[in-house]
C-alpha atoms as a PDB file:
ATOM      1  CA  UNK A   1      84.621 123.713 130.057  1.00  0.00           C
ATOM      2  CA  UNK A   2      85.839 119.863 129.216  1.00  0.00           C
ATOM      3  CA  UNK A   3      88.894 118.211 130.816  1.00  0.00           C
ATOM      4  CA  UNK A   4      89.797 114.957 129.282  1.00  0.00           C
ATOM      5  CA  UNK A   5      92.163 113.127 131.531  1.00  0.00           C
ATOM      6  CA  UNK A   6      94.297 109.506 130.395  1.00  0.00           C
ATOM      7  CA  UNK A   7      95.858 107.435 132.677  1.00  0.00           C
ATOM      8  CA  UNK A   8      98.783 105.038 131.467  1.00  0.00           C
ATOM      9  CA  UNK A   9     100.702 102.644 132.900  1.00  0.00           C
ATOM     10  CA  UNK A  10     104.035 104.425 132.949  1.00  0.00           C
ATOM     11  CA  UNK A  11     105.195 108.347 131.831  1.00  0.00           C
ATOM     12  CA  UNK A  12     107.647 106.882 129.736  1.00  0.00           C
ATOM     13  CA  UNK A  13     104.200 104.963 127.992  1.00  0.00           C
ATOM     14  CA  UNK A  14     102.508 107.807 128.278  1.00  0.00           C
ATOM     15  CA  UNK A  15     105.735 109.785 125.622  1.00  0.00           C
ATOM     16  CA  UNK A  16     105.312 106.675 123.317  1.00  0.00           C
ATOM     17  CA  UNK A  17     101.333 107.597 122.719  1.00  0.00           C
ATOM     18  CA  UNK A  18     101.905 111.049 122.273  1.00  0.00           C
ATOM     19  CA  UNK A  19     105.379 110.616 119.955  1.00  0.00           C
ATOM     20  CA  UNK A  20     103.720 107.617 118.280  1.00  0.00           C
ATOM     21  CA  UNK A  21      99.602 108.102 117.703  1.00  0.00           C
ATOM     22  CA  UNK A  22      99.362 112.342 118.526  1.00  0.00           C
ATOM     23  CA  UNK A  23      97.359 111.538 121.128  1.00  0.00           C
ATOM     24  CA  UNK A  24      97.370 114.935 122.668  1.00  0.00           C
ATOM     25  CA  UNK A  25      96.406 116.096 118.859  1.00  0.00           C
ATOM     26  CA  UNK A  26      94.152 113.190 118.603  1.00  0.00           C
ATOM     27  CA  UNK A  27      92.138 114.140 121.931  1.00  0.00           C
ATOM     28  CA  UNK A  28      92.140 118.013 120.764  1.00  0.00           C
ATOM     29  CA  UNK A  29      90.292 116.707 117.573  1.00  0.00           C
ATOM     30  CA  UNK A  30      87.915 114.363 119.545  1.00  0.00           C
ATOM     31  CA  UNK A  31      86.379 117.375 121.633  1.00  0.00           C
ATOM     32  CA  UNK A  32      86.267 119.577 118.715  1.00  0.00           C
ATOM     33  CA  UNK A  33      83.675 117.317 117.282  1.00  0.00           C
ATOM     34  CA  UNK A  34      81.846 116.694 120.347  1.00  0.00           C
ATOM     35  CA  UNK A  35      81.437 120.500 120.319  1.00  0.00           C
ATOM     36  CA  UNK A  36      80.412 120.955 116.945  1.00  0.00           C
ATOM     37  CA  UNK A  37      77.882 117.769 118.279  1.00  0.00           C
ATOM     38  CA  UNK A  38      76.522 119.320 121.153  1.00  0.00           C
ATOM     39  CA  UNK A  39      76.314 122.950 119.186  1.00  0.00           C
ATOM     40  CA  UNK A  40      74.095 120.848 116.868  1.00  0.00           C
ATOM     41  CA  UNK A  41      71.898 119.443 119.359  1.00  0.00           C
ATOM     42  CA  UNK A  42      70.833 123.831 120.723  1.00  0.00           C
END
């Protein structure tokens, strides 16, 4: 198991990256590939 943790500056920052850029979407996405990576790599 993978955590991914983000620190921002302020919650209220924190509601513009995930309204604005998906970023919870966007980090879902980014360890999908790294699994499909480190599947390649067995």
């Amino acid at each position: 198991m993978l955590t991914m943790h983000s620190v921002f500056k302020s919650a209220e920052f924190k509601e513009y990256v995930v309204r604005e850029f998906g970023a919870i979407e966007g980090g879902m996405q980014t360890l999908d590939r790294l699994e499909q990576e480190l599947l390649a790599m067995v």
